[in-house]
Protein backbone atom coordinates (compact mmCIF):
# COMPACT_ATOMS: atom_id res chain seq x y z
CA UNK A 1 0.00 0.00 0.00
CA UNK A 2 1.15 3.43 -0.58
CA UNK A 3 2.24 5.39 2.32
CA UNK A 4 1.90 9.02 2.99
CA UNK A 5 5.06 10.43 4.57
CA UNK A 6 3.68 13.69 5.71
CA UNK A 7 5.46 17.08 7.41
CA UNK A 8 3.58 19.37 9.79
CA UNK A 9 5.44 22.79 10.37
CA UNK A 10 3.34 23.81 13.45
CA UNK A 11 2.90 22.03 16.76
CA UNK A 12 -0.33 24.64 18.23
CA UNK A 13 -3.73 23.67 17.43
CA UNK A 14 -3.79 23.82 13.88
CA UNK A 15 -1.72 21.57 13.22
CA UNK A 16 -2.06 19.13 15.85
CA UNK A 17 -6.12 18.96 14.40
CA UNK A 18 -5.01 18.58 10.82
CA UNK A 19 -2.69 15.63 11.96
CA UNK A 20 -5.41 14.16 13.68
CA UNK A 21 -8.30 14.66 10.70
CA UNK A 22 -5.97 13.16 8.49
CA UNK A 23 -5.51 9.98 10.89
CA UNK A 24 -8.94 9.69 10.76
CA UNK A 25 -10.08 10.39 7.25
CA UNK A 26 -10.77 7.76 4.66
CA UNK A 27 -7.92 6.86 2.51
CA UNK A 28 -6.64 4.32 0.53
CA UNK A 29 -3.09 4.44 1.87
CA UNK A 30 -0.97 4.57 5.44
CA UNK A 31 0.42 7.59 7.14
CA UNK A 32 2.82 8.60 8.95
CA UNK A 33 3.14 12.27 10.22
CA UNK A 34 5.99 14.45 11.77
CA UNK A 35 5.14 17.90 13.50
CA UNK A 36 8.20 20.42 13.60
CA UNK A 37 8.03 23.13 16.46
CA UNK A 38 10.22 26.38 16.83
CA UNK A 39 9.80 25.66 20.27
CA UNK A 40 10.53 23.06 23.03
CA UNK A 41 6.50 22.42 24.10
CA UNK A 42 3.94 21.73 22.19
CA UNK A 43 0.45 23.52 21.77
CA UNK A 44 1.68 26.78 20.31
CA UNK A 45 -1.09 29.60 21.17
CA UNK A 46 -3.19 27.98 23.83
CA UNK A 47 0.19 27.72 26.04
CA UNK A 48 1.47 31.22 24.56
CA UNK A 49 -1.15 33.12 23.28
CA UNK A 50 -4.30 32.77 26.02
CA UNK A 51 -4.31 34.61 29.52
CA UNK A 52 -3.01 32.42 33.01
CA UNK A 53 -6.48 33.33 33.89
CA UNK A 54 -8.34 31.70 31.70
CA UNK A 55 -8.62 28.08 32.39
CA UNK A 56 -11.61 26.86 30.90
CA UNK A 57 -9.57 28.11 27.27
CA UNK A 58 -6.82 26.19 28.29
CA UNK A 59 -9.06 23.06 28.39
CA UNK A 60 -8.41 22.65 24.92
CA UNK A 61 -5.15 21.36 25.86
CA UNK A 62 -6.56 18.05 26.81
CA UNK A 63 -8.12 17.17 24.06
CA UNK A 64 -4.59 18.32 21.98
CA UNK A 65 -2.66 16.12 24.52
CA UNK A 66 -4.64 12.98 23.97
CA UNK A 67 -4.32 13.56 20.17
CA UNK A 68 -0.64 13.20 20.50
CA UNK A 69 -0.53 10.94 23.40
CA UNK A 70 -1.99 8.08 21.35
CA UNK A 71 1.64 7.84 19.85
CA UNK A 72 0.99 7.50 16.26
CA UNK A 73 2.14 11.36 15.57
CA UNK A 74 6.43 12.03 16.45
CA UNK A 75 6.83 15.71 17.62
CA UNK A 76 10.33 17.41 16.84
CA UNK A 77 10.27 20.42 19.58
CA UNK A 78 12.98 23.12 19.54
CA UNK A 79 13.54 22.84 15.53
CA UNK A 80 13.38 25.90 13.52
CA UNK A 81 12.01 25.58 10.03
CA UNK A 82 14.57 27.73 7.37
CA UNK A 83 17.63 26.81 9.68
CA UNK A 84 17.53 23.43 11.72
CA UNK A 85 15.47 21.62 8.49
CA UNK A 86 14.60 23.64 5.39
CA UNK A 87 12.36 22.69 2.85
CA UNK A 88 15.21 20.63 0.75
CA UNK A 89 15.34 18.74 3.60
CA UNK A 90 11.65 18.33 3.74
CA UNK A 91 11.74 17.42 0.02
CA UNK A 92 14.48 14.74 0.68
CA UNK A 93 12.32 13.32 3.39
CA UNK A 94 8.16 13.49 3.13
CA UNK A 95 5.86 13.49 0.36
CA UNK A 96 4.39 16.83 1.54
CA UNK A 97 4.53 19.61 4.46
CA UNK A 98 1.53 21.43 5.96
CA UNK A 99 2.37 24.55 7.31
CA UNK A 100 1.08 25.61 10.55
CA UNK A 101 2.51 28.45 11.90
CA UNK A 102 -0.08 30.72 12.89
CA UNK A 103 0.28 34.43 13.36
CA UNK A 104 2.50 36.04 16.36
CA UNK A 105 2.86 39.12 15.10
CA UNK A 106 1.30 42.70 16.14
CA UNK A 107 -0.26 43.72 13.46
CA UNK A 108 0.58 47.91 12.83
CA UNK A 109 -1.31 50.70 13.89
CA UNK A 110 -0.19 53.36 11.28
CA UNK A 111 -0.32 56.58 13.09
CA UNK A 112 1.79 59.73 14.15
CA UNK A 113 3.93 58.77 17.66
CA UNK A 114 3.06 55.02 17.56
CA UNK A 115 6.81 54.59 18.10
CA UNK A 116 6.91 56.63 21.48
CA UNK A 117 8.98 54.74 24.15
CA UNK A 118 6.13 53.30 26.39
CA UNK A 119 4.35 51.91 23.24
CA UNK A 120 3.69 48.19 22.95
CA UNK A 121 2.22 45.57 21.03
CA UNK A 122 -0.19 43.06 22.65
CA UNK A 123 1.39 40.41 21.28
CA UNK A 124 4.53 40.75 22.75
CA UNK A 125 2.94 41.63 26.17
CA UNK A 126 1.04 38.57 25.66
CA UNK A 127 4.00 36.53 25.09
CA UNK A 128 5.49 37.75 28.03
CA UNK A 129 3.18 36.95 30.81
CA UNK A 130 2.82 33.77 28.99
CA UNK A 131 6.12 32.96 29.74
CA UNK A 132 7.00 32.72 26.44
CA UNK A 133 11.46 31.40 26.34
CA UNK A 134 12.06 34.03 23.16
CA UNK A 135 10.93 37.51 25.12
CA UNK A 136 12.84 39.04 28.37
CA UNK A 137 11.73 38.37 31.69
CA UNK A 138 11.27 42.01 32.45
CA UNK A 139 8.71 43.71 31.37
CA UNK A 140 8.59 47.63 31.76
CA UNK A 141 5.42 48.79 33.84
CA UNK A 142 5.87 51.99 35.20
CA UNK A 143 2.55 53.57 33.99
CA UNK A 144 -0.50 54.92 36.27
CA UNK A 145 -2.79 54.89 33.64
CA UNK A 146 -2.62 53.09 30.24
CA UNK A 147 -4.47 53.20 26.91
CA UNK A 148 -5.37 49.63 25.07
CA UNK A 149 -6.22 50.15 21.36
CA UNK A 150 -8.68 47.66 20.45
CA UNK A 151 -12.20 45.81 20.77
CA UNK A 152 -11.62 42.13 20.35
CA UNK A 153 -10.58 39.91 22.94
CA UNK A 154 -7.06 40.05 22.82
CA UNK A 155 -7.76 43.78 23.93
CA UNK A 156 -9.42 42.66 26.54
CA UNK A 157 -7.33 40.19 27.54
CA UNK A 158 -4.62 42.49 28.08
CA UNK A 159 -6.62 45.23 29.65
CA UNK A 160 -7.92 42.45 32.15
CA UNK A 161 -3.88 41.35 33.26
CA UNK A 162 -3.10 45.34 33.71
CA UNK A 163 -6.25 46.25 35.54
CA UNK A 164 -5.82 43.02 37.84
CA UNK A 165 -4.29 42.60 41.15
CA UNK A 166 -1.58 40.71 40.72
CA UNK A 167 -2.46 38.24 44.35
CA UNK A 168 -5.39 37.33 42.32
CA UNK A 169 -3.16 35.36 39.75
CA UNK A 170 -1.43 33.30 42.19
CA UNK A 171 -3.87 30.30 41.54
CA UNK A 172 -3.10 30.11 38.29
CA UNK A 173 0.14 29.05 36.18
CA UNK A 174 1.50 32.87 35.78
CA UNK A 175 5.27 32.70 36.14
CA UNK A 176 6.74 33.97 39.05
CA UNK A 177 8.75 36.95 37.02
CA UNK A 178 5.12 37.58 35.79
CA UNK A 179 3.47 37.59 39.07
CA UNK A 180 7.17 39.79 40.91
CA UNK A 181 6.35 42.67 37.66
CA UNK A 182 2.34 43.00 37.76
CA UNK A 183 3.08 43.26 41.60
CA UNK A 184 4.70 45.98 41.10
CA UNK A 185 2.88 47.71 39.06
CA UNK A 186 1.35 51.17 39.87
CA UNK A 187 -1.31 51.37 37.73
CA UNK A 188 -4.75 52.95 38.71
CA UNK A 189 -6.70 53.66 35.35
CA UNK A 190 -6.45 51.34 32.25
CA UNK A 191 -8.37 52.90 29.22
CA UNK A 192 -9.84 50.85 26.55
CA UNK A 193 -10.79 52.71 23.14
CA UNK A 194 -12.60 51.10 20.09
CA UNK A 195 -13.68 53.58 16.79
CA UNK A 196 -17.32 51.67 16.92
CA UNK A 197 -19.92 51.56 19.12
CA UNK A 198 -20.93 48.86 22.16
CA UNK A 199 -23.05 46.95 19.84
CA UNK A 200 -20.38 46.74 17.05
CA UNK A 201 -17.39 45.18 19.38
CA UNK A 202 -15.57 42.22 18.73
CA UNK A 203 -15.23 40.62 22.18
CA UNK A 204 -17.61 37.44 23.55
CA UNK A 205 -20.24 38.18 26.26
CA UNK A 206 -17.94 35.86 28.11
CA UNK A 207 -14.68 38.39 28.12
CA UNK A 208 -16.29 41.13 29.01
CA UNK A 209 -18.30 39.82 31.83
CA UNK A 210 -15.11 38.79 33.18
CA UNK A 211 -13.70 42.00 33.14
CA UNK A 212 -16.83 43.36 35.62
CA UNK A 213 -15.84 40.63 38.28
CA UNK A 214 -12.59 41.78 38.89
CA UNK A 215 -11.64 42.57 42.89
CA UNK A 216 -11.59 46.14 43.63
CA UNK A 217 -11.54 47.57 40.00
CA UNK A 218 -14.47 49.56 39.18
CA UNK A 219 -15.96 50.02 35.58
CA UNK A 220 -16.07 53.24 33.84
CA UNK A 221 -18.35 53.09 30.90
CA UNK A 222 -19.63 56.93 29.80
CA UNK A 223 -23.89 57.44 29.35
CA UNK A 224 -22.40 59.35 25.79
CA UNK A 225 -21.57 56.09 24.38
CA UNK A 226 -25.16 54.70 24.37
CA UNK A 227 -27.17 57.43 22.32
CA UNK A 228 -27.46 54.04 19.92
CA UNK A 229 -28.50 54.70 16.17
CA UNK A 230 -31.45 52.54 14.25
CA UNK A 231 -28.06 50.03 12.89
CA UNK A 232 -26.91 48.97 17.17
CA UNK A 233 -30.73 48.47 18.02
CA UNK A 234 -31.28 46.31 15.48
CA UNK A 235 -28.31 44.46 16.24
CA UNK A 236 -29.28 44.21 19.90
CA UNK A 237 -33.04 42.72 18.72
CA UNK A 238 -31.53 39.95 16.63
CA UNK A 239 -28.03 38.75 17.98
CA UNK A 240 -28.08 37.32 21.23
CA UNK A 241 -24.43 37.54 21.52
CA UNK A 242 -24.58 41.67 21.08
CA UNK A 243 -28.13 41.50 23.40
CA UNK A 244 -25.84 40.02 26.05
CA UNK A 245 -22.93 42.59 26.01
CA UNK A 246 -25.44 45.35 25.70
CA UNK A 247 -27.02 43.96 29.02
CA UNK A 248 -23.59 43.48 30.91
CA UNK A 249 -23.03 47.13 29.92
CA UNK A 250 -26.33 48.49 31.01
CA UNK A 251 -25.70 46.97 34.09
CA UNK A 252 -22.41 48.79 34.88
CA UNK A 253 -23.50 52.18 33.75
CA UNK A 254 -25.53 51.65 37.30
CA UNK A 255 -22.84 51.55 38.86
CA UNK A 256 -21.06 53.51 41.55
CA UNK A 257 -18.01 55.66 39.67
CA UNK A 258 -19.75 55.39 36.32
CA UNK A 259 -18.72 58.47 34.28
CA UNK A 260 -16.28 59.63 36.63
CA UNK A 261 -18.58 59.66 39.39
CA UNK A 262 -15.89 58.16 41.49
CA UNK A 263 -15.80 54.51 42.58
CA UNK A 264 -14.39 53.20 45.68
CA UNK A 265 -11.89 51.06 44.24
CA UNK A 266 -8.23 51.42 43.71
CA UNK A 267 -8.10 50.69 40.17
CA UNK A 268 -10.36 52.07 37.12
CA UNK A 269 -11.45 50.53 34.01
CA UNK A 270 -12.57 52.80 31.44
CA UNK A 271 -14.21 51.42 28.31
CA UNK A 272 -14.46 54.45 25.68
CA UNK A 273 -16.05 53.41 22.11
CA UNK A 274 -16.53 55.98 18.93
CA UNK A 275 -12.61 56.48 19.36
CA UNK A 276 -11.00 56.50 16.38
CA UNK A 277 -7.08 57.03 17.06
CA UNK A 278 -5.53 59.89 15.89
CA UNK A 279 -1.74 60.26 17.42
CA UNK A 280 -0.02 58.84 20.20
CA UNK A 281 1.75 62.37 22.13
CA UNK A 282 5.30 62.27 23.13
CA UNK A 283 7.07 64.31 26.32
CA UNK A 284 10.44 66.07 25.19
CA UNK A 285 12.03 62.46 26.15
CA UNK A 286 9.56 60.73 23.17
CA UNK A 287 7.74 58.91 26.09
CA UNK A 288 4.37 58.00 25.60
CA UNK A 289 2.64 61.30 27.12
CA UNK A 290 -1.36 61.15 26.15
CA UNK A 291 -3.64 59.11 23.72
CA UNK A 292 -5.43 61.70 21.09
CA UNK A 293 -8.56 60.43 19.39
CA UNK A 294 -11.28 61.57 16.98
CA UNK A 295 -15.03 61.09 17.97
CA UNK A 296 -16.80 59.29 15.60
CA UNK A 297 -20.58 58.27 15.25
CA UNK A 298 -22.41 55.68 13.06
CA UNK A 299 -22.74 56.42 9.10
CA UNK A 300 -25.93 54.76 8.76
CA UNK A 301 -24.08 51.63 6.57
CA UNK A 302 -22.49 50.17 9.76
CA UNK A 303 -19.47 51.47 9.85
CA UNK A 304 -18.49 55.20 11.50
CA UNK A 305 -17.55 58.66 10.03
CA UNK A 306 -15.05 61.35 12.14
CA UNK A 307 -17.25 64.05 14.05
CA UNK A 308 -13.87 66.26 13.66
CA UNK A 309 -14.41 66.75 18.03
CA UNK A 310 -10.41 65.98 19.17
CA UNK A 311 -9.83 65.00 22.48
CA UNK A 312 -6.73 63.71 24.58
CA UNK A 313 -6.16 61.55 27.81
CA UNK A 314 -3.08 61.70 29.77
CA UNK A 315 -1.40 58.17 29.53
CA UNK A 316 2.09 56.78 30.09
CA UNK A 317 1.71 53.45 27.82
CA UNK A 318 0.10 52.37 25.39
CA UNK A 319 -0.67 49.12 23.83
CA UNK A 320 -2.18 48.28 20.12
CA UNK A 321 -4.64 45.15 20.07
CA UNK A 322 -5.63 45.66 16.84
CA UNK A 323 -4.60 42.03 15.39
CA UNK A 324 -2.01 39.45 15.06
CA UNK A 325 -0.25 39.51 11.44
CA UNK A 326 2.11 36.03 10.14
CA UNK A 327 5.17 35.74 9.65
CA UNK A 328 7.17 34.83 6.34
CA UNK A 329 8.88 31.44 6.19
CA UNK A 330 12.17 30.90 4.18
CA UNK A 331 11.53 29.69 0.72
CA UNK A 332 8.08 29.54 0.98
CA UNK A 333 5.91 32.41 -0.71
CA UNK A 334 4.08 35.24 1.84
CA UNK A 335 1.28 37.91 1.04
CA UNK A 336 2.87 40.63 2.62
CA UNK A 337 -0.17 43.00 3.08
CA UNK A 338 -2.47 39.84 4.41
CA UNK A 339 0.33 38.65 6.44
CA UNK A 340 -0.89 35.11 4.85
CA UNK A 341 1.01 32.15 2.96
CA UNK A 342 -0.90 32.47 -0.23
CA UNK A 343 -3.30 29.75 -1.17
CA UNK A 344 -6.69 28.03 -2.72
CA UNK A 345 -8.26 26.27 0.28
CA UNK A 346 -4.94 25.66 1.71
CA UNK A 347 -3.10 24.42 -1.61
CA UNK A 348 -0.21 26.97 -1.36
CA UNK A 349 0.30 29.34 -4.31
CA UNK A 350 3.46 30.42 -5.86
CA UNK A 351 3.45 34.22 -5.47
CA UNK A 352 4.52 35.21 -8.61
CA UNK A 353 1.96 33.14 -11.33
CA UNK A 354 -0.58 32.11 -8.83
CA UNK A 355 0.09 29.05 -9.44
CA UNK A 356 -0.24 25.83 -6.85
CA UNK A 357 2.97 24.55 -5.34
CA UNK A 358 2.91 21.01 -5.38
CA UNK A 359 3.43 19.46 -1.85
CA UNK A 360 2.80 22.53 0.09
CA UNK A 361 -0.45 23.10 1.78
CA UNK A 362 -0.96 25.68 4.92
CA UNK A 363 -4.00 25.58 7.32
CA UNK A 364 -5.12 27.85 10.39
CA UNK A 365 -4.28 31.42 11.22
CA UNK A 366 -1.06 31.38 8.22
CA UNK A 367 -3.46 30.36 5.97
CA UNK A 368 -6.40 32.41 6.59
CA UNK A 369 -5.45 34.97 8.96
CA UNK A 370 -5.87 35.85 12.52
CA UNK A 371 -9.62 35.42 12.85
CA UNK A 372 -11.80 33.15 14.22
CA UNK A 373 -11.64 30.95 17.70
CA UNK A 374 -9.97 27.74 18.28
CA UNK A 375 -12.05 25.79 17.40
CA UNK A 376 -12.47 27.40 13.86
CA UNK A 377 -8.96 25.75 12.74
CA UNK A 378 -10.65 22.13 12.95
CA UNK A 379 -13.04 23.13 9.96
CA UNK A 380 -10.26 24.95 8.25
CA UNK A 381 -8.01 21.66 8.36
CA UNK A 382 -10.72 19.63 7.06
CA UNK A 383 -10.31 21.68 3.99
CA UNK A 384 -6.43 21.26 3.77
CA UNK A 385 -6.39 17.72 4.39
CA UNK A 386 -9.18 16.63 1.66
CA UNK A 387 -6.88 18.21 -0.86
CA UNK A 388 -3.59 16.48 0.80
CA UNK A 389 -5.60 12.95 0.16
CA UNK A 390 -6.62 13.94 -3.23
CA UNK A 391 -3.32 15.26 -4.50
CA UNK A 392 -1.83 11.89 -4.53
CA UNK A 393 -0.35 12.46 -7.72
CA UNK A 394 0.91 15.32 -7.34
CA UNK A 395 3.23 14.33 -4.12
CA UNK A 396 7.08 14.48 -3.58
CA UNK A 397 8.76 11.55 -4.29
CA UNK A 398 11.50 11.81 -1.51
CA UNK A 399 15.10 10.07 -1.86
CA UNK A 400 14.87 9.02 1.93
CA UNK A 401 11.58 8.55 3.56
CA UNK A 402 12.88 6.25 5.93
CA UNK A 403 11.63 7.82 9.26
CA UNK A 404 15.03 6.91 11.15
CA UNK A 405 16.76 9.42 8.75
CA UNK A 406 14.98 12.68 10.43
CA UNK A 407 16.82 11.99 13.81
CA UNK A 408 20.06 10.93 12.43
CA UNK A 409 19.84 14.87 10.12
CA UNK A 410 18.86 16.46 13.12
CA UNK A 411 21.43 14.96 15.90
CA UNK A 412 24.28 15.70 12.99
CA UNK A 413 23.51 19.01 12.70
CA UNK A 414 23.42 19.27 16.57
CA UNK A 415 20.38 20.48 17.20
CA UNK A 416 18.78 19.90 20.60
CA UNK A 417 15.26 18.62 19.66
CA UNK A 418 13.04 17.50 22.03
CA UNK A 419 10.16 14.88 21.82
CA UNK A 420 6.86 13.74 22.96
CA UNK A 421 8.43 12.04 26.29
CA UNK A 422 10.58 15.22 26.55
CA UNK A 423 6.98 16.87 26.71
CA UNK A 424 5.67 15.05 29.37
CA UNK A 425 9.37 15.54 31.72
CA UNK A 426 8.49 19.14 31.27
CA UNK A 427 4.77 18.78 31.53
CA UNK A 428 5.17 16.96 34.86
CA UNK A 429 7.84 18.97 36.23
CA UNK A 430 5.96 22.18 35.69
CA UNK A 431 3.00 20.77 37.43
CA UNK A 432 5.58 19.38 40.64
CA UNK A 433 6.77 22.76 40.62
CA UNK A 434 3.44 23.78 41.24
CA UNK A 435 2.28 21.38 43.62
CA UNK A 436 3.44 23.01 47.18
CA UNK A 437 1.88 26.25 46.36
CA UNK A 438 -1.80 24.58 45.11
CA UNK A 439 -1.15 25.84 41.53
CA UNK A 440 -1.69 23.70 38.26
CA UNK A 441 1.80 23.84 37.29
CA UNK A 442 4.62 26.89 37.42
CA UNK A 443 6.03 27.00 34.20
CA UNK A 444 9.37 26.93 32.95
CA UNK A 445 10.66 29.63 31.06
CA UNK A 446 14.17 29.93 29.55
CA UNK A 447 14.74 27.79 27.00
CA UNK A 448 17.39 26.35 27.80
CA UNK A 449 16.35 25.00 31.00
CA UNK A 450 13.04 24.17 29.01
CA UNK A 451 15.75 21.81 26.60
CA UNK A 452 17.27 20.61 29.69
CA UNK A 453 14.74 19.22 31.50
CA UNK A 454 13.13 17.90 28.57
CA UNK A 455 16.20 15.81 27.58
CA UNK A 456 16.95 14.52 30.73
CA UNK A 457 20.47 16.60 31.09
């Protein structure tokens, strides 16, 4: 029987799913799959990408772990694709690679001062108190107040780790440099702008609610906000999900320190919508100084047209959450202004004549961009993998498909690679490490040590 040597380049969800639909699929031939990860654990986003605080997201871990704990899938941790193994290699090797490597990147916010000192990306603060091995430990949080640029729930994931009292993460698995900096932290308002209105926002019912449970931190929501147009009321009769948010805020405009009336509570969080950003101030120093937006209101079509009304709010950082963006891969071809690997559902395109590749496929977030929630990539590799089976004829025919020979290239080059048991060392000494202080598990963050204690050195 034909066999299907077959290269993931992706170890997070999306590719762990496509490995697994294409175990389970109908074919009339064997497989055998290898998934190549930059780094030394598996699981890519939902271990780097979602909030300490959220453990019912993290539950998708368990189902990827049992997936890859049935032992018919190897896992190459700690390889980089374009240096450790390039696609020669892959060529040499598998009949084709899916490419899986999602999108880590901050996408830009193109406006005057953006690149004040005290202005981040949400993806690299999001990597950080992840504990992600390739950003520093430190992270610089000096502000009182801070401005977060964006309504979808990455936004408000990072607004709810700034506004948050730091003792209130100790249950969780936030590293201990994490926990030491947001301890630290002397931040009392945390300002959240979006250019639409609250029934045009991007965030689930389920984020924001959060957000309105959090220990002495009141809400600051502004009655200005809610003069809603024929387009939001609409939206509120038919959606649920926007009837929901729309009752959550209701509910807080009741509240005590609503429109500056002054809450009792240390912190502030102030949601502003109709914000559309218009320059990020700078002191004499170029430090972030004050966030300067436009008012806008609805233009009747859904979307929302400048009022020309200016205003400003004295901030010391600032931090864009206005999308993730992908990265380009060495050899492969990239749509620079999608921030996509180009492709017909998931058959890889050659830049230049549009043309497919054959042997190259690409499935979640690289393939279709940062949008949609987990569980979106399952669908999405569906798609890939039907064309994977039915491009049989159009494989690689590799020289050496033995699957001994990927070790042997690896340990010659010397590159530390870690596997599946490797995993579960880690896995189990995170979780020891959390053990005495009742905490699911304390991860391990420098890579090196991550290597270490994965290879049993």
């Amino acid at each position: 029987m034909t066999k299907l040597r077959l290269a993931i380049v992706g170890a997070g969800p999306a590719g762990i799913y496509a490995a697994d639909i294409l175990l389970k699929a109908e074919r009339q031939f064997d497989v055998s799959i290898d998934l190549f990860e930059q780094l030394p654990a598996p699981y890519g986003l939902v271990r780097y990408g979602v909030a300490p605080d959220h453990p019912r997201i993290k539950g998708v871990i368990t189902a990827l772990r049992e997936v890859l704990d049935r032992g018919d899938i190897r896992i190459f941790g700690n390889v980089r694709f374009g240096e450790d193994i390039t696609l020669d290699d892959l060529k040499q090797h598998y009949n084709a690679v899916i490419f899986s490597t999602g999108a880590i990147r901050d996408a830009d916010l193109d406006i005057p001062g953006i690149d004040a000192h005290g202005s981040y990306g949400a993806a690299d603060f999001v990597s950080w108190f992840d504990g992600h091995p390739d950003v520093p430990r430190e992270w610089p949080l000096e502000a009182e107040s801070v401005a977060v640029i964006g309504n979808g729930n990455v936004a408000l994931d990072i607004t709810r780790m700034l506004a948050k009292h730091a003792d209130d993460l100790l249950p969780t698995e936030v590293p201990d440099n994490v926990y030491q900096g947001l301890k630290a932290s002397p931040v009392t308002d945390v300002h959240v702008f979006g250019r639409r209105g609250p029934a045009q926002v991007k965030f689930t019912p389920l984020e924001l609610r959060e957000l309105g449970e959090l220990r002495d931190v009141d809400m600051v929501v502004y009655d200005e906000d809610f003069d809603y147009d024929e387009a939001s009321l609409a939206a509120i009769q038919t959606n649920k999900q926007v009837k929901v948010i729309d009752r959550v805020l209701q509910e807080w405009r009741t509240r005590p320190g609503v429109n500056n009336a002054g809450g009792e509570a240390s912190r502030r969080l102030h949601l502003h919508f109709w914000a559309k950003p218009v320059e990020v101030v700078k002191d004499a120093e170029g430090r972030v100084a004050a966030f300067r937006y436009e008012r806008t209101k609805p233009d009747a079509e859904g979307g929302v047209v400048g009022t020309g009304e200016i205003r400003e709010v004295p901030i010391q950082a600032i931090y864009r959450a206005v999308g993730y963006f992908g990265s380009p891969l060495k050899d492969i071809p990239f749509d620079e202004r999608h921030g996509v690997i180009p492709n017909h559902e998931g058959q890889v395109l050659s830049a230049e004549s549009n043309e497919r590749i054959p042997g190259v496929y690409a499935t979640g977030w690289i393939k279709r961009g940062p949008v949609g929630l987990i569980g979106h990539t399952k669908s999405d590799a569906m798609e890939t993998v039907r064309h994977v089976i039915n491009d049989q004829g159009e494989w690689w025919r590799p020289a050496h498909p033995e699957e001994e020979a990927i070790p042997a290239l690896l340990e010659e080059r010397g590159v530390r690679w870690t596997d599946l048991d490797g995993w579960h060392r880690l896995d189990e000494h995170e979780m020891a490490l959390g053990a005495p202080h009742e905490r699911a598990r304390i991860k391990v963050v420098p890579r090196d040590e991550m290597i270490a204690i994965s290879r049993g050195e």
